[in-house]
Protein backbone atom coordinates (compact mmCIF):
# COMPACT_ATOMS: atom_id res chain seq x y z
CA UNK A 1 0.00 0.00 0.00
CA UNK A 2 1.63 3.07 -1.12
CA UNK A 3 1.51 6.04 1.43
CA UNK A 4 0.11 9.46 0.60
CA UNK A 5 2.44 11.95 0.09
CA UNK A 6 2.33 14.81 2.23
CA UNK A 7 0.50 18.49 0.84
CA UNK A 8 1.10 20.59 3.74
CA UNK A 9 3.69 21.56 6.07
CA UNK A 10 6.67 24.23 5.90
CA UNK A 11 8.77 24.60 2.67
CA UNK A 12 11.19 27.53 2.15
CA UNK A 13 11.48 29.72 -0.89
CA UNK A 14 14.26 32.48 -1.91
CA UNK A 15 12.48 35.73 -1.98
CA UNK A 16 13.22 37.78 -5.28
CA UNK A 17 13.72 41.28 -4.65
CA UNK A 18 11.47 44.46 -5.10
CA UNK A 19 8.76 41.81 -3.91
CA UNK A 20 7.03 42.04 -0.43
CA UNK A 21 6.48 39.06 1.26
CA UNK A 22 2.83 39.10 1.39
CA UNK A 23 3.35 39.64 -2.46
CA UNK A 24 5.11 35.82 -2.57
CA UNK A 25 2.21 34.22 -1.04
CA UNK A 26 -0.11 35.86 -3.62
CA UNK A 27 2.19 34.62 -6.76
CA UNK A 28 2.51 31.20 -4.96
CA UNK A 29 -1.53 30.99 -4.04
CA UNK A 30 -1.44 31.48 -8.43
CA UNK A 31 0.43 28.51 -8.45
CA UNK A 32 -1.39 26.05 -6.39
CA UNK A 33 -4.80 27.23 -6.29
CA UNK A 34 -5.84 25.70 -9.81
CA UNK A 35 -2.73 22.80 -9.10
CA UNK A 36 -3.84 18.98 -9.00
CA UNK A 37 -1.14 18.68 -6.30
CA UNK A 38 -3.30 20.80 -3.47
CA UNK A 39 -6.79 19.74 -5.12
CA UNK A 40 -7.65 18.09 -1.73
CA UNK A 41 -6.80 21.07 0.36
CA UNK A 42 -9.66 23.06 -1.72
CA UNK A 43 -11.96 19.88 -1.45
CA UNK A 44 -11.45 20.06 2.10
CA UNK A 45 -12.25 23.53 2.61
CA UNK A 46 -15.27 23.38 0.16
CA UNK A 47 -16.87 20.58 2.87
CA UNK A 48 -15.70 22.64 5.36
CA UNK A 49 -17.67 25.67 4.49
CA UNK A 50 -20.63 23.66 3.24
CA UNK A 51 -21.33 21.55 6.29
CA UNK A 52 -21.81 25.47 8.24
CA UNK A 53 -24.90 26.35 9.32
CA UNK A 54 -26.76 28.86 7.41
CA UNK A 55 -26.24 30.61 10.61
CA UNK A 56 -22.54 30.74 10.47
CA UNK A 57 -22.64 31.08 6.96
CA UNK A 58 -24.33 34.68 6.89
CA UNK A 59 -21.01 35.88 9.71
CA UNK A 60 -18.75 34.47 7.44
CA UNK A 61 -16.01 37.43 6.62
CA UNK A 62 -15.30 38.87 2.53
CA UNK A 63 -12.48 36.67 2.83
CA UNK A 64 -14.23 33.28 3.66
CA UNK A 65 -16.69 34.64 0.83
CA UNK A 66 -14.43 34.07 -2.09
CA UNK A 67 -13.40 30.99 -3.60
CA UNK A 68 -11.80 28.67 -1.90
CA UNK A 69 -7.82 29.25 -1.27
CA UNK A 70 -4.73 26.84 -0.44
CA UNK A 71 -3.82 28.78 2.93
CA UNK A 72 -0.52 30.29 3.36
CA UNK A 73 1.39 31.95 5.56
CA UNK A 74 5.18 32.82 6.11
CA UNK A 75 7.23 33.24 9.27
CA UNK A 76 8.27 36.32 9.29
CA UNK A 77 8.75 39.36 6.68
CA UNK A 78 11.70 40.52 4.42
CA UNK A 79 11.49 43.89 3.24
CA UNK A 80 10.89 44.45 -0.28
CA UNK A 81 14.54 45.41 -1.58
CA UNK A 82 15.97 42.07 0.54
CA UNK A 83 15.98 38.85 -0.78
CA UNK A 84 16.63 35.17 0.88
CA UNK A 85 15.01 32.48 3.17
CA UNK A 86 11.13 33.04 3.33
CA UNK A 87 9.29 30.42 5.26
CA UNK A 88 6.15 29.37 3.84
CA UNK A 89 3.54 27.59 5.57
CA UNK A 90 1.20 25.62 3.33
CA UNK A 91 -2.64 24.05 5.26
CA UNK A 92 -1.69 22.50 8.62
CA UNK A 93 1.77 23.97 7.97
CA UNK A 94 0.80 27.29 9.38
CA UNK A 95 0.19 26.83 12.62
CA UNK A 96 4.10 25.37 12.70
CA UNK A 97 5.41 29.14 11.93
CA UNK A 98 5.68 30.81 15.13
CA UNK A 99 8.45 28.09 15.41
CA UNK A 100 10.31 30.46 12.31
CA UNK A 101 9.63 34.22 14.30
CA UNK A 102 11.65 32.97 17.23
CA UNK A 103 14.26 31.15 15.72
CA UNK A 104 17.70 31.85 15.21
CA UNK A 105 18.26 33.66 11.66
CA UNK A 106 21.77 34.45 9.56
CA UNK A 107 21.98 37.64 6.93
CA UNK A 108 24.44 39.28 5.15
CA UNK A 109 23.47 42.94 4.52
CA UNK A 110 25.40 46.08 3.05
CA UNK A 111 25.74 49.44 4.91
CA UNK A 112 26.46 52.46 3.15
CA UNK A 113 27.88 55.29 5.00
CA UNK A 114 26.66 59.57 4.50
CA UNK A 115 23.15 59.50 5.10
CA UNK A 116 19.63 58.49 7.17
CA UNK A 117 16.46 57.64 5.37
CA UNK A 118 13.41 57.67 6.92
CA UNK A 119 13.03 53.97 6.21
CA UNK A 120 16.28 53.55 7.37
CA UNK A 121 17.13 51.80 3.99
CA UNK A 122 18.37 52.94 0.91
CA UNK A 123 14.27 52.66 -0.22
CA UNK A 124 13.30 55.90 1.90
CA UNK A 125 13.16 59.29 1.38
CA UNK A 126 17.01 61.46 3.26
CA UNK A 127 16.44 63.06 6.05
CA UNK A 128 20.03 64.10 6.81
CA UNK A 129 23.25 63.42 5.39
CA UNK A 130 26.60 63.52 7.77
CA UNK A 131 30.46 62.92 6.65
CA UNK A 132 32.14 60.08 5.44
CA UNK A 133 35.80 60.56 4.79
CA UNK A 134 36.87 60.53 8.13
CA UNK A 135 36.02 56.56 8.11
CA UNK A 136 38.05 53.51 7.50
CA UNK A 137 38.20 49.76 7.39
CA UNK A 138 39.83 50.27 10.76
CA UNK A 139 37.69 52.43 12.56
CA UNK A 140 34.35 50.40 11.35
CA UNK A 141 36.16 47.11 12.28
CA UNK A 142 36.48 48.40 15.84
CA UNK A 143 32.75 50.18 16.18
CA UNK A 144 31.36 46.51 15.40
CA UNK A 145 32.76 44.83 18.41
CA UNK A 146 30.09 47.15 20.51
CA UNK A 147 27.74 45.07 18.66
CA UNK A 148 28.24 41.57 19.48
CA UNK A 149 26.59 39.84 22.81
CA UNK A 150 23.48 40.89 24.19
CA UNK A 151 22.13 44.38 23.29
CA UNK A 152 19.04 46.62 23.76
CA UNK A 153 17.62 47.94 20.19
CA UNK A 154 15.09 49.79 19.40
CA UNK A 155 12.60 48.48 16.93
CA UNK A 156 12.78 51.15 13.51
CA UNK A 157 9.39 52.88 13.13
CA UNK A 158 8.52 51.31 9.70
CA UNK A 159 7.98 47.95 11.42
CA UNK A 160 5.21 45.48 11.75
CA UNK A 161 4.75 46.29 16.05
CA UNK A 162 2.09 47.60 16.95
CA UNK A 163 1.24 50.69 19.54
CA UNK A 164 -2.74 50.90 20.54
CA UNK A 165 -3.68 48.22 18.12
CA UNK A 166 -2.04 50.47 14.71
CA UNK A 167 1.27 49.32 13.22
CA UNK A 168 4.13 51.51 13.31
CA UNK A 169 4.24 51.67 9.96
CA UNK A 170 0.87 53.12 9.54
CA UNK A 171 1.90 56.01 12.03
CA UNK A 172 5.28 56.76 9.90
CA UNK A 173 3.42 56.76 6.80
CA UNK A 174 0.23 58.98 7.95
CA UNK A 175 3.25 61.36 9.25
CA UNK A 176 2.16 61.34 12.96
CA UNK A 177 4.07 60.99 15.96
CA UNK A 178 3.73 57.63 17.86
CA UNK A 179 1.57 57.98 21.17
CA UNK A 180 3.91 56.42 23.26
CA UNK A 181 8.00 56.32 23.15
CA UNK A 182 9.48 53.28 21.31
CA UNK A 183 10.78 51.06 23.81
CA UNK A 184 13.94 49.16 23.56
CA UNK A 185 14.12 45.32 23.37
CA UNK A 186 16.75 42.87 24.01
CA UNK A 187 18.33 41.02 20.90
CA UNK A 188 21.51 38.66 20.86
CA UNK A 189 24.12 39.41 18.01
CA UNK A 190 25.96 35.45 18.15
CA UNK A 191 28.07 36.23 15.41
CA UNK A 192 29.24 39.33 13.27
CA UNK A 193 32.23 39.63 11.17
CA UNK A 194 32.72 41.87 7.69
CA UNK A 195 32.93 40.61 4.77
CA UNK A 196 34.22 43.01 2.89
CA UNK A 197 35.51 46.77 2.93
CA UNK A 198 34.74 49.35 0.01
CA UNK A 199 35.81 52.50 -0.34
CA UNK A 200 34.28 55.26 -1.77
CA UNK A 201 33.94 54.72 -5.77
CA UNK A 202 34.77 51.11 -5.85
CA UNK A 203 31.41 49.93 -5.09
CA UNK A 204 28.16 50.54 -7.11
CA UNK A 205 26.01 51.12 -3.95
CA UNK A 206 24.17 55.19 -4.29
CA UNK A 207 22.75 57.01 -1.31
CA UNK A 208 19.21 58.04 -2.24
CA UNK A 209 18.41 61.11 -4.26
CA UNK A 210 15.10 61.98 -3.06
CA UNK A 211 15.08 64.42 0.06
CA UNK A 212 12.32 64.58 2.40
CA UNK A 213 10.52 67.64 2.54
CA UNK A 214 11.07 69.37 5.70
CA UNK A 215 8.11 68.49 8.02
CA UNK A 216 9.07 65.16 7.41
CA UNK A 217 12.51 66.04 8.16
CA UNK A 218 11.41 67.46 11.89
CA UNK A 219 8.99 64.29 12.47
CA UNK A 220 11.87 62.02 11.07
CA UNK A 221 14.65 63.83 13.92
CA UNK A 222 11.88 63.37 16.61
CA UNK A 223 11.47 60.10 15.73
CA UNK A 224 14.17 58.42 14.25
CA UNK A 225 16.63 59.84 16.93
CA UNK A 226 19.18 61.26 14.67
CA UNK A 227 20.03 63.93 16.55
CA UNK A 228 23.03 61.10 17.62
CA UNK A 229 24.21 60.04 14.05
CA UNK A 230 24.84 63.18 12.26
CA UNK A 231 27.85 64.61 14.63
CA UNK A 232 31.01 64.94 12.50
CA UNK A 233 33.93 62.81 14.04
CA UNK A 234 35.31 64.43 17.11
CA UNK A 235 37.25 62.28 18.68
CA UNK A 236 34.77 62.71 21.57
CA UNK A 237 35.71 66.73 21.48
CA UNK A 238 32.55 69.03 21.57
CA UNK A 239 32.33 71.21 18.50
CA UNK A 240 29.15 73.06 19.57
CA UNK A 241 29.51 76.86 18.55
CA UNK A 242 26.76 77.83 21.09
CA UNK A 243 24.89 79.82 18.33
CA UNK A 244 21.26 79.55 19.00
CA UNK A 245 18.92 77.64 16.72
CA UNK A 246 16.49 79.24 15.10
CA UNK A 247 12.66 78.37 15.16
CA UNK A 248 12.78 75.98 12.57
CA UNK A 249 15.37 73.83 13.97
CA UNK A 250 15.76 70.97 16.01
CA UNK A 251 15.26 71.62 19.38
CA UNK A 252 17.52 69.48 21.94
CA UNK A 253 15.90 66.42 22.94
CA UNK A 254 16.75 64.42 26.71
CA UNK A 255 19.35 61.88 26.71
CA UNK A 256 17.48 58.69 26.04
CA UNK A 257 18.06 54.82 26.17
CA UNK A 258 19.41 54.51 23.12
CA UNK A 259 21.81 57.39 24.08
CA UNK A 260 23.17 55.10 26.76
CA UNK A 261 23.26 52.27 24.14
CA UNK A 262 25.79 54.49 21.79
CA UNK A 263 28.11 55.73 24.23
CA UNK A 264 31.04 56.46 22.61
CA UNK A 265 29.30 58.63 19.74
CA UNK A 266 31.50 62.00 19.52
CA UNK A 267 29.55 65.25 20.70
CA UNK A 268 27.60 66.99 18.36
CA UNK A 269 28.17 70.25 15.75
CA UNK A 270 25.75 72.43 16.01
CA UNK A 271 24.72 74.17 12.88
CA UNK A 272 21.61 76.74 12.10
CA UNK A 273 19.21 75.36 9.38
CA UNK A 274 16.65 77.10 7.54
CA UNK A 275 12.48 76.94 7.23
CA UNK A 276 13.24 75.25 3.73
CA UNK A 277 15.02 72.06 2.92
CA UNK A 278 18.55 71.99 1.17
CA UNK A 279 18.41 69.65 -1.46
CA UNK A 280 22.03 67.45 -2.06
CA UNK A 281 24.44 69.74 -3.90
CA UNK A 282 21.82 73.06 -3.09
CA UNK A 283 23.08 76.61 -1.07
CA UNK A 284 21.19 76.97 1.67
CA UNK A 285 19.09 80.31 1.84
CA UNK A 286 21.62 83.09 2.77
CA UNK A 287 19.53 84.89 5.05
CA UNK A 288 22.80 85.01 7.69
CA UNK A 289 26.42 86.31 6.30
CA UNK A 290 28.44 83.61 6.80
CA UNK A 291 30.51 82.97 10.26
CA UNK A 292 34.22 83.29 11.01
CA UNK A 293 34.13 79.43 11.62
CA UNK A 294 32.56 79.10 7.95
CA UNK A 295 34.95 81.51 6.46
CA UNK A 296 37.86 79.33 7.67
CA UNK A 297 36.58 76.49 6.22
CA UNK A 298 36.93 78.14 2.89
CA UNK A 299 33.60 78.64 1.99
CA UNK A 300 33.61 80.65 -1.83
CA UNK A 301 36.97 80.20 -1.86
CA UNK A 302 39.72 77.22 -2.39
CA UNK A 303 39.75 74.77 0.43
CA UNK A 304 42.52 74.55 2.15
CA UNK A 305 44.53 70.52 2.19
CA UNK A 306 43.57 68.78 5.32
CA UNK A 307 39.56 69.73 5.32
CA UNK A 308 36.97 67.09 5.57
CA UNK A 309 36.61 67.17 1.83
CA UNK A 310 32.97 65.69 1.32
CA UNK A 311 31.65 68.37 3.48
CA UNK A 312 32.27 71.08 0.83
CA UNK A 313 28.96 69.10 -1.00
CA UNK A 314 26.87 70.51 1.26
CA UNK A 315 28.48 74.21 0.12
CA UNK A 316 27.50 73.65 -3.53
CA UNK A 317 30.68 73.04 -4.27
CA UNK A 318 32.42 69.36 -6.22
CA UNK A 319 32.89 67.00 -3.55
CA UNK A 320 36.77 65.85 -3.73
CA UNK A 321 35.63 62.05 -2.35
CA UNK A 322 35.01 59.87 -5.20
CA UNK A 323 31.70 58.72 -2.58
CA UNK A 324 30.82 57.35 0.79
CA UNK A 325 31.89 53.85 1.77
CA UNK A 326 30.09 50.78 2.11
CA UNK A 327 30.52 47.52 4.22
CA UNK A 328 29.64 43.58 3.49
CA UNK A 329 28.41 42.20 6.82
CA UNK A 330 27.68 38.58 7.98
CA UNK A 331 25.62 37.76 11.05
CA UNK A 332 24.06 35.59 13.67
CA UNK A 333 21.19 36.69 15.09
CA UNK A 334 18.01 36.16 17.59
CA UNK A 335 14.41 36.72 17.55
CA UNK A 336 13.87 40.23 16.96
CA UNK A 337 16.59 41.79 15.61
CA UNK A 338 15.96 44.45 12.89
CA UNK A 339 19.16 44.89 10.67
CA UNK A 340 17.78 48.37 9.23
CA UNK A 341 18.17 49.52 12.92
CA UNK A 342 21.47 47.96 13.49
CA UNK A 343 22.81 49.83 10.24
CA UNK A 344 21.44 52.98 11.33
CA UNK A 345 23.05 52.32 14.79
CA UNK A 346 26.42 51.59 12.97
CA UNK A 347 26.43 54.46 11.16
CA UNK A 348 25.86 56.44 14.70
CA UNK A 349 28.72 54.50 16.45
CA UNK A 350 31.21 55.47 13.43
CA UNK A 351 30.34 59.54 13.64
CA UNK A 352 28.34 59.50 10.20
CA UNK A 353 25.11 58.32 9.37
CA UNK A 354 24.70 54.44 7.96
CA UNK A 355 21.48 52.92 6.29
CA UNK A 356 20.87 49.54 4.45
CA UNK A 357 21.69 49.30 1.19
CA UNK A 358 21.19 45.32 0.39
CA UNK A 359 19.82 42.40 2.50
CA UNK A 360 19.60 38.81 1.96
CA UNK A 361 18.73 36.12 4.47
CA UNK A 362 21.34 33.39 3.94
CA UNK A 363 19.18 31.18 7.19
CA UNK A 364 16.23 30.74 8.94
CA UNK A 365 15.95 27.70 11.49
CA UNK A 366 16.03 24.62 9.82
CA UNK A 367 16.57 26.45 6.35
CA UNK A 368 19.48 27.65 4.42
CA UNK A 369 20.19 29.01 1.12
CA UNK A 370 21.79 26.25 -1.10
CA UNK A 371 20.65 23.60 0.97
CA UNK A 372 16.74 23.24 1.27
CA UNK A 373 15.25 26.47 0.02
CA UNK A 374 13.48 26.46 -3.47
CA UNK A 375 14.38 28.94 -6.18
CA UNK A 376 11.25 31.58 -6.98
CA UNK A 377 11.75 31.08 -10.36
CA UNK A 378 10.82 27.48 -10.30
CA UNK A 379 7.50 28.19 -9.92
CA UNK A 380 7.01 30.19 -13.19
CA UNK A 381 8.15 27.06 -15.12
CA UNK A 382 5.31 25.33 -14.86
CA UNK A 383 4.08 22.38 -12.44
CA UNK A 384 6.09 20.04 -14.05
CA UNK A 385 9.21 22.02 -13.01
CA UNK A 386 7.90 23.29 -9.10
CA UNK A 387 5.65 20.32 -7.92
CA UNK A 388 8.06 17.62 -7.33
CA UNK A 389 10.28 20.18 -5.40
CA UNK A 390 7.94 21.32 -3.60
CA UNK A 391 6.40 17.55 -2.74
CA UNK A 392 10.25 16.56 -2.13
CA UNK A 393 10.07 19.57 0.53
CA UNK A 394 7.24 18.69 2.49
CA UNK A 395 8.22 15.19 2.00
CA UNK A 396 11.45 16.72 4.07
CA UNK A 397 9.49 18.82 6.34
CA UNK A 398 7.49 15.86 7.39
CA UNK A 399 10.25 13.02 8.33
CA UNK A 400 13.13 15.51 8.94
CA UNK A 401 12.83 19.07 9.56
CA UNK A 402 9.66 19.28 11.64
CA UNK A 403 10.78 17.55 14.60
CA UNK A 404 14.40 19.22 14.80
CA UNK A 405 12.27 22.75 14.90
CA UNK A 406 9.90 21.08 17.69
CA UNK A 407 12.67 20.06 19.88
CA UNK A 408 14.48 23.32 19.58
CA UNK A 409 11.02 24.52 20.25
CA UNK A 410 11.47 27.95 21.06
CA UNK A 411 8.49 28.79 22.66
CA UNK A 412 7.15 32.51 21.99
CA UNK A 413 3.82 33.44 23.97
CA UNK A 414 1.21 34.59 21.92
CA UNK A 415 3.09 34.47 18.42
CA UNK A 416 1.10 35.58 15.97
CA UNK A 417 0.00 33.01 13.23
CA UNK A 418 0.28 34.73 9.51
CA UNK A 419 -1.97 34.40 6.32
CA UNK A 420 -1.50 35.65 2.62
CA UNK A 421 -2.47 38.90 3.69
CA UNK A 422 -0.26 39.39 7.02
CA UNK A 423 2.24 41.63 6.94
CA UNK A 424 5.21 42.80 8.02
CA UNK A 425 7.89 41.70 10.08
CA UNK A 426 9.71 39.43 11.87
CA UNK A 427 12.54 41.47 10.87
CA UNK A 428 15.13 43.19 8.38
């Protein structure tokens, strides 16, 4: 007697990028909604819905109101521009995916030095820019041992948590200021070592074009703390000119946890701004002659040797530095950890400003690129090409995989379960 082979279960697939993760499960739901392979899933759920009472058929939600569905979920999001390990629970399968938020996960990401985005990633609109040249291999090498161990990080604002019952996200994007403080949570870093070191030029990684306009720019310094990453390298010496900032400025803000958490960021240069953004490459309005301190810079005149040379950009003026740098990282993580906020941390730690540039997630629990996770592009080859992979994958889940991710069983109270329309993030 020949034994059936399993249909549901946990199967991983490499995310493509510029697609959300919700946006997988839709193209996969394509795939094995009208497939012979999950026909008894949609049999199932047709009884299912039939053998309701008329009762409980009238509550029945829009979504339990369209046809029939293979149910899906994934454990945990990767953001749009990042590609990698996507867990993807198909039937039964889903309610295994809380295993896959708490589990331990490996990426390699790229941080690019200069500049913040609201978004913290190279997706997001600039809201500041800081120098670059003063960094090196060396000097990053040593900012990333304050990173390893047990830390306290605080959750970026375009994330899936949720404050009052709205996502984070949905407060960034509306603009509005979150009702409470984001609190800090603890995260494990097991391993972190660089990959790779590249200077300015030799790399094809751009900081974003597109400025925020300058509300956004005030919310964004309220809430995306940058007041800390955008301090010139001081070698801890304060540079403050004690001019007083005008009404359109940033006004100081209390030393908070994540203060504490970036200790050794050099005091802050304090500089007047204006009621209207400077655009990359634009003057400023002139309404104030300039100061001694800017007229010994060598502003409107030739610079002398020795000046931070990418900070003439700001003047109008060609930038000497052939670009900011960028850094390969690989890491070990825990439950929790958000790399955007780590590179936006980094760039903090290093006297500049840092934000994500590339992601991929190389491991998730029991699954790692190369190994056991399916290509995306299998599935637009046709059944003949996907379903045997995918059958050998549950066949794997089933006799292999599943019970080495129930005994490392890490237990997370009140893990959400996810469906194709869940969103966002377990982290990048």
């Amino acid at each position: 007697m020949t034994t059936a082979k399993p249909i549901e279960g946990v199967i991983a697939v490499n995310k493509p990028p510029a697609l959300s993760s919700a946006g997988v499960l839709r193209k996969l739901q394509e795939h094995f909604n009208p497939s012979k392979l999950f026909a008894p899933l949609i049999a199932a759920e047709n009884s299912q819905r039939a053998a309701g009472s008329i009762q409980q058929r009238k509550k029945r939600s829009r979504r339990t109101r369209k046809p029939p569905e293979v149910k899906l979920g994934h454990g945990g999001t990767l953001d749009p521009l990042a590609t990698g390990v996507l867990a993807v629970g198909i039937g039964s399968g889903t309610k295994s995916l809380s295993r896959f938020l708490a589990c331990t996960k490996g990426y390699e990401c790229v941080v690019l030095f200069g500049a913040a985005t609201d978004t913290y990633d190279r997706l997001g609109k600039v809201v500041k820019r800081a120098p670059y040249d003063h960094l090196s291999k060396q000097k990053v090498q040593e900012a990333l041992t304050k990173f390893k161990g047990k830390l306290m990080q605080k959750p970026p604002i375009f994330s899936a948590l949720r404050i009052n019952g709205k996502k984070m996200y949905e407060y960034a994007r509306e603009g509005k200021e979150l009702p409470i403080e984001i609190q800090e949570r603890p995260v494990e870093v097991i391993d972190m070592e660089m990959i790779e070191w590249m200077d300015g030029g030799t790399h094809g990684h751009e900081l974003p074009k597109t400025e925020a306009e300058q509300e956004e720019k005030v919310v964004a310094d309220k809430l995306l703390n940058l007041g800390e990453g955008t301090r010139p390298w001081s070698d801890g010496k304060s540079e403050d000119n004690g001019e007083s900032l005008n009404a359109s400025s940033k006004r100081p803000r209390s030393k908070s946890a994540e203060d504490e958490f970036m200790k050794d960021v050099p005091q802050k240069r304090v500089r007047s701004s204006t009621d209207s953004p400077t655009m990359s490459g634009a003057l400023p309005p002139d309404e104030n002659p300039p100061s001694e301190d800017v007229k010994e810079l060598g502003v409107g005149k030739e610079e002398p040797k020795g000046q931070d040379e990418n900070f003439r950009s700001e003047k109008n003026e060609e930038p000497l530095s052939p670009g900011p740098p960028a850094v390969k990282l690989r890491m070990t993580v825990t439950s929790g950890f958000y790399v955007r906020s780590f590179c936006h941390d980094l760039g903090a730690a290093v006297g500049s400003l840092g934000l994500m540039s590339e992601l991929v997630r190389t491991r998730q629990g029991v699954f790692e690129l190369g190994k056991n996770v399916l290509e995306y592009d299998v599935f637009e080859k046709g059944e003949e090409a996907w379903v045997p992979k995918v059958e050998n994958s549950l066949e794997a889940w089933s006799t292999e995989l599943s019970p080495i991710t129930e005994v490392a069983g890490e237990e997370q109270g009140g893990a959400r379960r996810r469906n194709s329309s869940s969103e966002l993030e377990d982290h990048s």
